[in-house]
PDB file of N, CA and C in Angstrom:
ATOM      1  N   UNK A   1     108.883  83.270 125.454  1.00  0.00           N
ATOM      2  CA  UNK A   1     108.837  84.041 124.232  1.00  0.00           C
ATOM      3  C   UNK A   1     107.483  84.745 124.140  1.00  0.00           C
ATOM      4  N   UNK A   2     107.659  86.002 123.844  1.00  0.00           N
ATOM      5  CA  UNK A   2     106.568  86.837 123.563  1.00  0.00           C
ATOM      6  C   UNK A   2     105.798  86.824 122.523  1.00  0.00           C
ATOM      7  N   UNK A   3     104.290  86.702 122.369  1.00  0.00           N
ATOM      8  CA  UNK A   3     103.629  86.630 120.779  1.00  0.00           C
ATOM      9  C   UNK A   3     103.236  88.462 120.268  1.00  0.00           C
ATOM     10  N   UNK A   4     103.206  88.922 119.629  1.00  0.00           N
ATOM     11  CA  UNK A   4     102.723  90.580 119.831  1.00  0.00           C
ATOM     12  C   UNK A   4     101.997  90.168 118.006  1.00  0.00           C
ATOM     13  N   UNK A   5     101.029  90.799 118.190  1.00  0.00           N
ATOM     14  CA  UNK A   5     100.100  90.628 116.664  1.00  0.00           C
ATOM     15  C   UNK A   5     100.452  92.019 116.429  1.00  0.00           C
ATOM     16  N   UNK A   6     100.795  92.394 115.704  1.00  0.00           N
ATOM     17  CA  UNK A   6     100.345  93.740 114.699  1.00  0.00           C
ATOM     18  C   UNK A   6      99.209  93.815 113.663  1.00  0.00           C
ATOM     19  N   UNK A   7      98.656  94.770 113.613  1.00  0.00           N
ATOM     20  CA  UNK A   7      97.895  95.435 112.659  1.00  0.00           C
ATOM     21  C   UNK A   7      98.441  96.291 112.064  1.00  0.00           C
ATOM     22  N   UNK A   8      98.509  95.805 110.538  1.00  0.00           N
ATOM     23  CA  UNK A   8      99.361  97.046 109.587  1.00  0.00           C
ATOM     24  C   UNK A   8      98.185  97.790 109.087  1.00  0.00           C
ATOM     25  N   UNK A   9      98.546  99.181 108.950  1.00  0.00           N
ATOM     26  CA  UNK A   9      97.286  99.856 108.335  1.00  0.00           C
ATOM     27  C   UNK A   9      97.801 100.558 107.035  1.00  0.00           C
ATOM     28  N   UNK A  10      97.145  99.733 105.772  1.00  0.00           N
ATOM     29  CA  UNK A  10      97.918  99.634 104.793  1.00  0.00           C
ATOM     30  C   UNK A  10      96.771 100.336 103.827  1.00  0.00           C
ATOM     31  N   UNK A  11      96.304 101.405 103.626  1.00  0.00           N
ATOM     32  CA  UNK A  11      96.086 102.975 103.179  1.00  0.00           C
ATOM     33  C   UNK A  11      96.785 103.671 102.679  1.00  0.00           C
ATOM     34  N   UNK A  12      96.155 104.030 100.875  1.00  0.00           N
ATOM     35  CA  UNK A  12      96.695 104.777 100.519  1.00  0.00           C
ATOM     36  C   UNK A  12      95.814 106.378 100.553  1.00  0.00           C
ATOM     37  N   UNK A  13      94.801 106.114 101.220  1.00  0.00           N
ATOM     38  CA  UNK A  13      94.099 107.928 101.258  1.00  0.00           C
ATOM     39  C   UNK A  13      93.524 107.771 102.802  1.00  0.00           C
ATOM     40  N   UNK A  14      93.211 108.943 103.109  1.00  0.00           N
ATOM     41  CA  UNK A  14      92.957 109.183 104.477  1.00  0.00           C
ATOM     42  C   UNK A  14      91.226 108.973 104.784  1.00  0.00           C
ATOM     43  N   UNK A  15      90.707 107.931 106.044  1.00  0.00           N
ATOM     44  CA  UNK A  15      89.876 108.281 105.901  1.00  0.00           C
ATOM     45  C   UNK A  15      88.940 109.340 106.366  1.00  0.00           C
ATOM     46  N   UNK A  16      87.327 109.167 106.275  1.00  0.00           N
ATOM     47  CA  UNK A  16      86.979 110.766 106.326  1.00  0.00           C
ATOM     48  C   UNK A  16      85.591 110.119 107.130  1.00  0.00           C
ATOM     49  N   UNK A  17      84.837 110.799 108.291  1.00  0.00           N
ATOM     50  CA  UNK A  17      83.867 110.895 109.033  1.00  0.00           C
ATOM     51  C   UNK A  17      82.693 111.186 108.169  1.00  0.00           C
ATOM     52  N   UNK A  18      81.745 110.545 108.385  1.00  0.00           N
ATOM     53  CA  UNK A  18      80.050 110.604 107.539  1.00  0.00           C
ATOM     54  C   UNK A  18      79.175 110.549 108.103  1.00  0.00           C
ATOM     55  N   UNK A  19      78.210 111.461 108.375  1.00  0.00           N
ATOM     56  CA  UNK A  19      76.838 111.647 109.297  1.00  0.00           C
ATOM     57  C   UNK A  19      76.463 110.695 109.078  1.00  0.00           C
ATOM     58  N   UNK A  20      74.946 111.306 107.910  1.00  0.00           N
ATOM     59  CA  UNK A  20      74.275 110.115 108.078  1.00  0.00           C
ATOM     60  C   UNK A  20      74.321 109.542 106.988  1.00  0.00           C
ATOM     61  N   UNK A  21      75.343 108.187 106.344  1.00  0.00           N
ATOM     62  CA  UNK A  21      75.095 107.806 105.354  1.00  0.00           C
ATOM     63  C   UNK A  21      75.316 106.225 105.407  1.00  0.00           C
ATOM     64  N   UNK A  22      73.769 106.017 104.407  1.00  0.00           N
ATOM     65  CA  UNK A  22      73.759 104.594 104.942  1.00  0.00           C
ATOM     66  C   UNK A  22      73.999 103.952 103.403  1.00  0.00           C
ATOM     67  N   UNK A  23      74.045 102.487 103.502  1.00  0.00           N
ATOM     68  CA  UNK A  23      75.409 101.598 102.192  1.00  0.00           C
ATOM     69  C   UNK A  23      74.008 100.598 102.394  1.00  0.00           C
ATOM     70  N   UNK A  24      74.010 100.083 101.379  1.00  0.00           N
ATOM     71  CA  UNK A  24      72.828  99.021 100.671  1.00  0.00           C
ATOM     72  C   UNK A  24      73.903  98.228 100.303  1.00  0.00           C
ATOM     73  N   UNK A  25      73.756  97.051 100.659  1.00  0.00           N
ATOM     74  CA  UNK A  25      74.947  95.952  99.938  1.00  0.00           C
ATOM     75  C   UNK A  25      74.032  94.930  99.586  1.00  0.00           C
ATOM     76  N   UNK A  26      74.340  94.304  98.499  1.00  0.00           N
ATOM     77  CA  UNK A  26      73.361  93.086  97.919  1.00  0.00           C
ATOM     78  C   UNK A  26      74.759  91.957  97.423  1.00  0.00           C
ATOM     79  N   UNK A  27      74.657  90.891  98.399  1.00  0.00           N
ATOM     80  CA  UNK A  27      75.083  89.903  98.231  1.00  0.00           C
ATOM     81  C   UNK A  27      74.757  88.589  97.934  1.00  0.00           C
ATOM     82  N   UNK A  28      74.559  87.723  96.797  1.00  0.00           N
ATOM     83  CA  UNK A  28      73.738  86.599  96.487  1.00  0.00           C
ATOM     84  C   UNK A  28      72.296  87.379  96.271  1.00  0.00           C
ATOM     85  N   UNK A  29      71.359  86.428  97.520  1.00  0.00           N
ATOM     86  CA  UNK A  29      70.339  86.547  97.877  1.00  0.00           C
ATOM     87  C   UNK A  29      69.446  87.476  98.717  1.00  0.00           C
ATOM     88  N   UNK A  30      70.810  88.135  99.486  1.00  0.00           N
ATOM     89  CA  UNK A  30      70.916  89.108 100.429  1.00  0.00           C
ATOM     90  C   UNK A  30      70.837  90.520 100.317  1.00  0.00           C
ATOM     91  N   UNK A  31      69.997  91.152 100.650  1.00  0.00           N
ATOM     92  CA  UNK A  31      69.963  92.626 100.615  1.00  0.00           C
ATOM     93  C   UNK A  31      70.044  93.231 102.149  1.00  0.00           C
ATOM     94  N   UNK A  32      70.990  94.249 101.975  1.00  0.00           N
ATOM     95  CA  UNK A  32      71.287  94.838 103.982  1.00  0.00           C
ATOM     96  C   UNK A  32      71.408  95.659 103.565  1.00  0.00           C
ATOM     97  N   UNK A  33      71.162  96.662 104.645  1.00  0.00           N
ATOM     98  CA  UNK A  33      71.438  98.369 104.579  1.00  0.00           C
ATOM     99  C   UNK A  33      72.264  98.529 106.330  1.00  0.00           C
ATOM    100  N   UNK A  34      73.269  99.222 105.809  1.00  0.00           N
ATOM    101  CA  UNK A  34      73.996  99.406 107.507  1.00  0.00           C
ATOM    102  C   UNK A  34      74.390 100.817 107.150  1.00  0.00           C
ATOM    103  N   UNK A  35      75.053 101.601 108.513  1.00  0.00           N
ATOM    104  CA  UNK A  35      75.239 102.601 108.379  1.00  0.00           C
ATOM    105  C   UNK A  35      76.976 102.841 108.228  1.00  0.00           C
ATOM    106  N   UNK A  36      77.378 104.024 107.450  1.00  0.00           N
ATOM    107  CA  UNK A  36      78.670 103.922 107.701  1.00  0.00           C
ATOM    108  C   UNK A  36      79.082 104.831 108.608  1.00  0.00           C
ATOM    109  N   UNK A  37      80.203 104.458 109.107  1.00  0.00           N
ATOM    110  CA  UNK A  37      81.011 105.130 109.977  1.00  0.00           C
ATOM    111  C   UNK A  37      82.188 106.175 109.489  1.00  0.00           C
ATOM    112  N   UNK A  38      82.616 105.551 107.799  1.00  0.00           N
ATOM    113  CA  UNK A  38      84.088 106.873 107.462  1.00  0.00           C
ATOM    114  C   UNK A  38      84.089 106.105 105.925  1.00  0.00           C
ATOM    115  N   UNK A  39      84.685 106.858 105.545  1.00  0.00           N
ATOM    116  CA  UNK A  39      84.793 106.607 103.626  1.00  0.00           C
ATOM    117  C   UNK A  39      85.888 106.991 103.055  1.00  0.00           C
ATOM    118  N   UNK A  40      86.977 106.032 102.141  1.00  0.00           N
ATOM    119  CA  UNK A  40      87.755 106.923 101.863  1.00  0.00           C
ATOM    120  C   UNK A  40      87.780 106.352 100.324  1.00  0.00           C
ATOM    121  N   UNK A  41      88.782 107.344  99.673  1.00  0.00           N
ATOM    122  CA  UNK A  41      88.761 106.877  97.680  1.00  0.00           C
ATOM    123  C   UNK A  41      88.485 105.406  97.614  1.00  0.00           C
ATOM    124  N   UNK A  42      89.570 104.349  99.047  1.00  0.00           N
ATOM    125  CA  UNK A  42      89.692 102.948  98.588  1.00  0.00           C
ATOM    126  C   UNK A  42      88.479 101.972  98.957  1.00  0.00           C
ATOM    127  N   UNK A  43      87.672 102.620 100.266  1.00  0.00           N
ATOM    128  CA  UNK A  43      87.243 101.881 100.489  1.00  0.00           C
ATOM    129  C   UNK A  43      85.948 102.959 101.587  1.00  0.00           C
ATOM    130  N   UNK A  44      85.159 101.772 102.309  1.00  0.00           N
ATOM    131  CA  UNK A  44      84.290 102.208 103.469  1.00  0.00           C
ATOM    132  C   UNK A  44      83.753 101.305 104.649  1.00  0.00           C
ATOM    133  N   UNK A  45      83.740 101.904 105.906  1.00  0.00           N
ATOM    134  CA  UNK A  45      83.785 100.901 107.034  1.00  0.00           C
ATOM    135  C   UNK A  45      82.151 101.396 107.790  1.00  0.00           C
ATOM    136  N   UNK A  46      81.626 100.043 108.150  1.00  0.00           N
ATOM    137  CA  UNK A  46      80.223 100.288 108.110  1.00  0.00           C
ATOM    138  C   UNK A  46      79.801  99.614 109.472  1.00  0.00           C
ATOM    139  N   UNK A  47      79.090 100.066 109.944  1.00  0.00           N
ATOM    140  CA  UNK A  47      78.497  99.431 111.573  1.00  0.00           C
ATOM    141  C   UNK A  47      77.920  98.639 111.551  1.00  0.00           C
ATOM    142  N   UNK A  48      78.403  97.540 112.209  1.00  0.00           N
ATOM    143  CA  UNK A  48      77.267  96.680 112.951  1.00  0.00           C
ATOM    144  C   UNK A  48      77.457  95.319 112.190  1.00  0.00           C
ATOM    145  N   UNK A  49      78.338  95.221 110.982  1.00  0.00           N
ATOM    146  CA  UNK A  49      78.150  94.160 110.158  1.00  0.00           C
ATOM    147  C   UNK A  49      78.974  93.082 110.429  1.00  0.00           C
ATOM    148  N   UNK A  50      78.118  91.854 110.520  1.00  0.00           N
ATOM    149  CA  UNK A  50      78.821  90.877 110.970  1.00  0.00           C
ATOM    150  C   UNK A  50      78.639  89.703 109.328  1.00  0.00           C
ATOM    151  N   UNK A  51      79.499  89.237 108.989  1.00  0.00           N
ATOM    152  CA  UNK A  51      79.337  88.525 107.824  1.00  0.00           C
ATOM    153  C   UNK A  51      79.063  87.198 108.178  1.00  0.00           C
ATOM    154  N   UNK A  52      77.811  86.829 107.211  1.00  0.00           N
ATOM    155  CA  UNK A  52      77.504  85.609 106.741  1.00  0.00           C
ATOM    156  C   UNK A  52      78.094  84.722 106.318  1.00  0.00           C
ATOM    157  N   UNK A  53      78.495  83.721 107.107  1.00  0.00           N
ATOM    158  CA  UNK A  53      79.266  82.147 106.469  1.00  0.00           C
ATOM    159  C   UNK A  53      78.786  82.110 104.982  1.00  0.00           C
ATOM    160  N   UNK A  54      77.473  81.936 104.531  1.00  0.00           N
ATOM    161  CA  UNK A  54      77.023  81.164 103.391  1.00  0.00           C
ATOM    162  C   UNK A  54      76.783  82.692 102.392  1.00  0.00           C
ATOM    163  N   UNK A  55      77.513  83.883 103.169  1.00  0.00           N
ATOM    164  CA  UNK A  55      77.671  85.108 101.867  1.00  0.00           C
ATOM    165  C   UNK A  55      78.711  85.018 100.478  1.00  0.00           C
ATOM    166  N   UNK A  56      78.238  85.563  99.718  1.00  0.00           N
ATOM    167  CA  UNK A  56      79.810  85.169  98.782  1.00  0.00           C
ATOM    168  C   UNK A  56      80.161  86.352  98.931  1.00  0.00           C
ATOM    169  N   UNK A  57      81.937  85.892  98.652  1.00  0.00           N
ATOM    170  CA  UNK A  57      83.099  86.663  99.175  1.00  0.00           C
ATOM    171  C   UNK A  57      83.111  88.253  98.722  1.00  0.00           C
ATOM    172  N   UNK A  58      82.041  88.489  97.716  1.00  0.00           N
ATOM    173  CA  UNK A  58      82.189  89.746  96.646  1.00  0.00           C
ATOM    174  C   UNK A  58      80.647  90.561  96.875  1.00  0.00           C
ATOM    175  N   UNK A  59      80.399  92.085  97.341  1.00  0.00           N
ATOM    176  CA  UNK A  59      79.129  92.495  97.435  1.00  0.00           C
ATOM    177  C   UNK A  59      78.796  93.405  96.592  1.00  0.00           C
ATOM    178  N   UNK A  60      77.950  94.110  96.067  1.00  0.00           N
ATOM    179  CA  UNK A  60      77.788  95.077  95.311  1.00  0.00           C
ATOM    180  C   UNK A  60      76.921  95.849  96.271  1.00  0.00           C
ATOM    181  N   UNK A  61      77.777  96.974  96.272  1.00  0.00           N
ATOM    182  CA  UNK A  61      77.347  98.818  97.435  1.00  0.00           C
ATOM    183  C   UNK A  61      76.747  99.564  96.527  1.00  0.00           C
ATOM    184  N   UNK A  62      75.982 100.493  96.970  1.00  0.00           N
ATOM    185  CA  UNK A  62      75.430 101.576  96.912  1.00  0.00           C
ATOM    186  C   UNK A  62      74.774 102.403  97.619  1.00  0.00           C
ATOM    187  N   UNK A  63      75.289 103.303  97.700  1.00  0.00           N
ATOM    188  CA  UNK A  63      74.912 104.759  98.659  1.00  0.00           C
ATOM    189  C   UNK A  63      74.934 106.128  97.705  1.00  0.00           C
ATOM    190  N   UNK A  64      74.131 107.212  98.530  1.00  0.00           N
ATOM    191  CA  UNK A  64      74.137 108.190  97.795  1.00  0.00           C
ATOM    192  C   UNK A  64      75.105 109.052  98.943  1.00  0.00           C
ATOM    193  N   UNK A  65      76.009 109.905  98.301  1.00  0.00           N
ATOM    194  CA  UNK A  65      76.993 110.648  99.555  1.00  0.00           C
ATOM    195  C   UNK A  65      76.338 112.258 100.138  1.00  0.00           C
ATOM    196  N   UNK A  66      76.765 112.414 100.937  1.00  0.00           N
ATOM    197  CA  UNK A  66      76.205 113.560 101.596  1.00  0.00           C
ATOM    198  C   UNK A  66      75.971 115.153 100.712  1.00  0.00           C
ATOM    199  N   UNK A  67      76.546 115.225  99.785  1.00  0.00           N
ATOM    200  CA  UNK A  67      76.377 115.855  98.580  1.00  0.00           C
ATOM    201  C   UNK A  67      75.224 115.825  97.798  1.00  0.00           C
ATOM    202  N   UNK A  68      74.442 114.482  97.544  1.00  0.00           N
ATOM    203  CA  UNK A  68      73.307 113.972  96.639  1.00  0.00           C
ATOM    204  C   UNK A  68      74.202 113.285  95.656  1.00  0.00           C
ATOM    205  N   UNK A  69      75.412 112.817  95.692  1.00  0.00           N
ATOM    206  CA  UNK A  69      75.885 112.254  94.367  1.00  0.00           C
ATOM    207  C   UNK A  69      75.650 110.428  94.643  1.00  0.00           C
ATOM    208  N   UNK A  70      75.422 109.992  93.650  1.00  0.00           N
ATOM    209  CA  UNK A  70      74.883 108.686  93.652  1.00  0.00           C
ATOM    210  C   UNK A  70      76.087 107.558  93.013  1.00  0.00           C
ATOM    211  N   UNK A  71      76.380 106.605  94.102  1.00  0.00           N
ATOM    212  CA  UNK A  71      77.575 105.448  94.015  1.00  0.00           C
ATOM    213  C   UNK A  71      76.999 104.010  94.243  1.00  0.00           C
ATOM    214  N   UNK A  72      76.678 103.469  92.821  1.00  0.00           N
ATOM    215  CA  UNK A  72      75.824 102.585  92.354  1.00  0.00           C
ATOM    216  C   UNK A  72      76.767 101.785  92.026  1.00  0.00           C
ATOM    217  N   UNK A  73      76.339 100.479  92.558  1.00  0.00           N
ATOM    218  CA  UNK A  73      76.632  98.993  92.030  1.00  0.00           C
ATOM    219  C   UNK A  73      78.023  98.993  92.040  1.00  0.00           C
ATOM    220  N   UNK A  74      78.912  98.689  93.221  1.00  0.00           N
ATOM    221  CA  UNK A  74      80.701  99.048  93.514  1.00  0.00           C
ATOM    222  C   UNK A  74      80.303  97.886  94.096  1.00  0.00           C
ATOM    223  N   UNK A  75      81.555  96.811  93.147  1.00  0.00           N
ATOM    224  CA  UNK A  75      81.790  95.585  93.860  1.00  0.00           C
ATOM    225  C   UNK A  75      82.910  96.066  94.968  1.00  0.00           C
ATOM    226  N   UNK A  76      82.502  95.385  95.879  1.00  0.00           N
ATOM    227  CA  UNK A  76      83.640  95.612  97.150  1.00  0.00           C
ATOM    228  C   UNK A  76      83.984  94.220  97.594  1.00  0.00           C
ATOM    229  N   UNK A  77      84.806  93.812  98.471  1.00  0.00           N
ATOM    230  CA  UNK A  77      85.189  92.593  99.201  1.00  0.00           C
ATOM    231  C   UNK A  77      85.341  93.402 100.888  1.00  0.00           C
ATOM    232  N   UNK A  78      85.188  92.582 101.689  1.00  0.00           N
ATOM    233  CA  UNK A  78      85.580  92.713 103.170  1.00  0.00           C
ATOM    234  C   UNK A  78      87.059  92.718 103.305  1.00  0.00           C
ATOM    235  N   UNK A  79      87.466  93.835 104.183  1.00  0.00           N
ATOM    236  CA  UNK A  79      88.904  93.124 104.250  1.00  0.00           C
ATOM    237  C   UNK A  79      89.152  93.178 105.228  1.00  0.00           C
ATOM    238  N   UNK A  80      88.546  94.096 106.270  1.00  0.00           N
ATOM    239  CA  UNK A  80      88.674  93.635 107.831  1.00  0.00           C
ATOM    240  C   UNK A  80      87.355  93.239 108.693  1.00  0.00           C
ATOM    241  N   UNK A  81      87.532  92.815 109.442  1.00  0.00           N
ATOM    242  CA  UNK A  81      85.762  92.667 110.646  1.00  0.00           C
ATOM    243  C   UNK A  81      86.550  92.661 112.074  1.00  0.00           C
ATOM    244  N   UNK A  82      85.464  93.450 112.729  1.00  0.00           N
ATOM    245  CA  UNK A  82      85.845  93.573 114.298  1.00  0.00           C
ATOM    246  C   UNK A  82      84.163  93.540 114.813  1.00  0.00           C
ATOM    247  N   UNK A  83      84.170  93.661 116.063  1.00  0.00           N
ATOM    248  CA  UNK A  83      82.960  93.585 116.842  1.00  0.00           C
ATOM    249  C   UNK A  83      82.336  94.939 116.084  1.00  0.00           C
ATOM    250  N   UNK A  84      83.105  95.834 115.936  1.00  0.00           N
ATOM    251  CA  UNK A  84      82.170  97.306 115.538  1.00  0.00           C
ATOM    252  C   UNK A  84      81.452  97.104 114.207  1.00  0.00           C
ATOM    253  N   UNK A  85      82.238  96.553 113.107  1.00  0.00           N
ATOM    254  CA  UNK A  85      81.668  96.026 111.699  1.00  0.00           C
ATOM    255  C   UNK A  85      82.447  95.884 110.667  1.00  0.00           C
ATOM    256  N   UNK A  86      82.361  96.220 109.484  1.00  0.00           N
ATOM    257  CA  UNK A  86      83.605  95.703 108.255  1.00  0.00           C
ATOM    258  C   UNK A  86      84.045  97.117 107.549  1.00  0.00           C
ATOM    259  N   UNK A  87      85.067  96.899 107.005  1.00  0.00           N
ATOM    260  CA  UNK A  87      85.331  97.496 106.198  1.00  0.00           C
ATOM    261  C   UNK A  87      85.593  96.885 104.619  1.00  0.00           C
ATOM    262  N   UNK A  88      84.876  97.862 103.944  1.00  0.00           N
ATOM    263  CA  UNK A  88      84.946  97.171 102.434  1.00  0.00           C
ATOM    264  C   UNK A  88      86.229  97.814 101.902  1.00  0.00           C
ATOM    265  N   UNK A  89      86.801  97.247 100.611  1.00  0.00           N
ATOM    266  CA  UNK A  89      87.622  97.571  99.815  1.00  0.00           C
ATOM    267  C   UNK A  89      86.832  97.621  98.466  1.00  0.00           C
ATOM    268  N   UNK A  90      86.733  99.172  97.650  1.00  0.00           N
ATOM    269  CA  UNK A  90      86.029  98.869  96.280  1.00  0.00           C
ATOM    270  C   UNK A  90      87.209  98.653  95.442  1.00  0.00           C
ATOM    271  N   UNK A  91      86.806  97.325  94.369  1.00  0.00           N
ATOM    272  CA  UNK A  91      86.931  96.817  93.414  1.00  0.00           C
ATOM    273  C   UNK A  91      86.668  97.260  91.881  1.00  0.00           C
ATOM    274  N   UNK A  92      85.606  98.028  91.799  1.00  0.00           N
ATOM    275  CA  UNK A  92      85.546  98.121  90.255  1.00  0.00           C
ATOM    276  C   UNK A  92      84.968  99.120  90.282  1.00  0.00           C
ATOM    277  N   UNK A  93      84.959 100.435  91.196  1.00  0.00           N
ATOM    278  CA  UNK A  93      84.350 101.841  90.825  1.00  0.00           C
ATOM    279  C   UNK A  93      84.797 102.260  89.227  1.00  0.00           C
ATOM    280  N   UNK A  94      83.638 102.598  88.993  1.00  0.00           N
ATOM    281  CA  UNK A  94      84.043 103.402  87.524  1.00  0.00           C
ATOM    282  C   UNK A  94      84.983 104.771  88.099  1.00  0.00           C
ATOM    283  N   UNK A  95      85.305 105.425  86.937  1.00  0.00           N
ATOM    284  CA  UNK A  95      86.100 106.477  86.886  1.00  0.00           C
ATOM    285  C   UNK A  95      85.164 107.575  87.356  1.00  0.00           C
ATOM    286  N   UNK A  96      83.684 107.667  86.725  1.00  0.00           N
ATOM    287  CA  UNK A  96      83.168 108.723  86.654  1.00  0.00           C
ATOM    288  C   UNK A  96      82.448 108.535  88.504  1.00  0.00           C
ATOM    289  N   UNK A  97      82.558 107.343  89.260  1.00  0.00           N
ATOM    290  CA  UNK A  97      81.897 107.359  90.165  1.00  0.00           C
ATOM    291  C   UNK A  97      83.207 107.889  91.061  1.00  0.00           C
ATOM    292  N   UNK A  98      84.160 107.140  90.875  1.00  0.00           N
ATOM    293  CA  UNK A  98      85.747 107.527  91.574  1.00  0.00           C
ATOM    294  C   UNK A  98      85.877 109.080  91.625  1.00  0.00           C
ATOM    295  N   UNK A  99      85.746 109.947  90.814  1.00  0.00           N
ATOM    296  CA  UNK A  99      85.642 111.086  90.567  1.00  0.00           C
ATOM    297  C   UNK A  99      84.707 112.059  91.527  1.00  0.00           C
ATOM    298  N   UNK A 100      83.622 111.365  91.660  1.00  0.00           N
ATOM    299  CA  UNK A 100      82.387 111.834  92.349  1.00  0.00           C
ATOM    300  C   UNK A 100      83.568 111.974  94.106  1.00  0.00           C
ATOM    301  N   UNK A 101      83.493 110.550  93.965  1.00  0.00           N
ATOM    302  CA  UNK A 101      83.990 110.475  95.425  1.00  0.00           C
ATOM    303  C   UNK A 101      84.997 110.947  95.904  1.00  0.00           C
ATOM    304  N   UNK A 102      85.612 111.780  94.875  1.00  0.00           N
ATOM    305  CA  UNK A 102      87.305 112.314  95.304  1.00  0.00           C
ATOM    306  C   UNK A 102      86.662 114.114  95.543  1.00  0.00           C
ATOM    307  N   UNK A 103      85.573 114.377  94.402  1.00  0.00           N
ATOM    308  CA  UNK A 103      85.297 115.926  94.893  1.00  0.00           C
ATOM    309  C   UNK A 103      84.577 115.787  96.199  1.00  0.00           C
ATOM    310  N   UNK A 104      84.270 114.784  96.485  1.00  0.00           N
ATOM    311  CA  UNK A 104      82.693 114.966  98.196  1.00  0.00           C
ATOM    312  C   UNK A 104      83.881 115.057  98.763  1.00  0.00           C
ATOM    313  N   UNK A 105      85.116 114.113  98.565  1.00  0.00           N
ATOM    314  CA  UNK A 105      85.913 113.821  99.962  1.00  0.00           C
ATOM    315  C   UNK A 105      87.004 115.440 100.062  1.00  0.00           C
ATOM    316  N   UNK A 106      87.718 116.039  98.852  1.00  0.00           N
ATOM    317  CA  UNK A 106      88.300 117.284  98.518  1.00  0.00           C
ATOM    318  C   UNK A 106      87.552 118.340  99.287  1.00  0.00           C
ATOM    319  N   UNK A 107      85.988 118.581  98.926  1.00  0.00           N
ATOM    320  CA  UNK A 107      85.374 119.364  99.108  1.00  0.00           C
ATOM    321  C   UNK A 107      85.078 119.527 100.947  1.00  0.00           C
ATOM    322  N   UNK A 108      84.809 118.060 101.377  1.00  0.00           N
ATOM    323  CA  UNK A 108      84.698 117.709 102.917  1.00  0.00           C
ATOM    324  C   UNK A 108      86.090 118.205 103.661  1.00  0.00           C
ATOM    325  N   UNK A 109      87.238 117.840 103.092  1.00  0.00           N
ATOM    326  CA  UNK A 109      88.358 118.311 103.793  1.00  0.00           C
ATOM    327  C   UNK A 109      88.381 119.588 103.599  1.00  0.00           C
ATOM    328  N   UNK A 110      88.306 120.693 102.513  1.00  0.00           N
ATOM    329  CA  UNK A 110      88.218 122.041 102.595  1.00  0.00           C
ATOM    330  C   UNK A 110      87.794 122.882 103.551  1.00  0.00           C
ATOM    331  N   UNK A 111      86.409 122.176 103.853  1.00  0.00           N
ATOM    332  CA  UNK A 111      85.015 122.317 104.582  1.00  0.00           C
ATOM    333  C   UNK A 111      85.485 122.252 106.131  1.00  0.00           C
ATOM    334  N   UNK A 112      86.424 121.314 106.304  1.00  0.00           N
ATOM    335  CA  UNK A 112      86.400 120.409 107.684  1.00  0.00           C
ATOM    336  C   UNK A 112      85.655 119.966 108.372  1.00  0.00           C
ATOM    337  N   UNK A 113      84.715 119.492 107.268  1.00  0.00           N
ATOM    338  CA  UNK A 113      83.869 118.779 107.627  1.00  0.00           C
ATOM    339  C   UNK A 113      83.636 117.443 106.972  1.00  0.00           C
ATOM    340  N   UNK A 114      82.716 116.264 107.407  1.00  0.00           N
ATOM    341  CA  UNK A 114      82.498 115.480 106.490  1.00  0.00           C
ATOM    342  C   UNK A 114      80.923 115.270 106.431  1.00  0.00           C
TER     343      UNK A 114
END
């Protein structure tokens, strides 16, 4: 009998490519800065991050996006990890920050760029 794992990729917006933008996460005691790799409305996947056993399960992000618009204090959770790094899922973006992040990402796809 054969075992086959799937990976469901369970997205509701597309994600989007980001130069240079780097994510400050403060967890507990912990303060890190990593870089990200792509961003989308739900979430963002970041290099290099390997999680801490003794981290708690919940981080608070902030980055400023390639625009100058500023995305302060977004509880996120991990929801995947691979050798490359994690991807967060945000949790409690405000509206007015959600907003921000839907014109950078609108404006980036127009652009074709990110």
């Amino acid at each position: 009998m054969w075992k086959v794992d799937l990976v469901l990729e369970l997205r509701n917006s597309d994600r989007m490519s980001v130069g240079e933008l780097w994510v400050k996460e403060m967890n507990g005691d912990y303060l890190f800065s990593f870089k990200a790799q792509n961003i989308s409305e739900e979430g963002i996947f970041v290099e290099k991050k390997m999680c801490a056993s003794d981290q708690e399960p919940f981080s608070q992000l902030s980055f400023t996006l390639p625009n100058g618009k500023f995305i302060r204090n977004v509880t996120a959770r991990i929801v995947r990890q691979d050798k490359k790094g994690a991807a967060y899922e945000f949790l409690n973006m405000s509206e007015e920050m959600r907003l921000e992040l839907k014109r950078y990402l609108v404006a980036s796809q127009l652009k074709g760029t990110a």
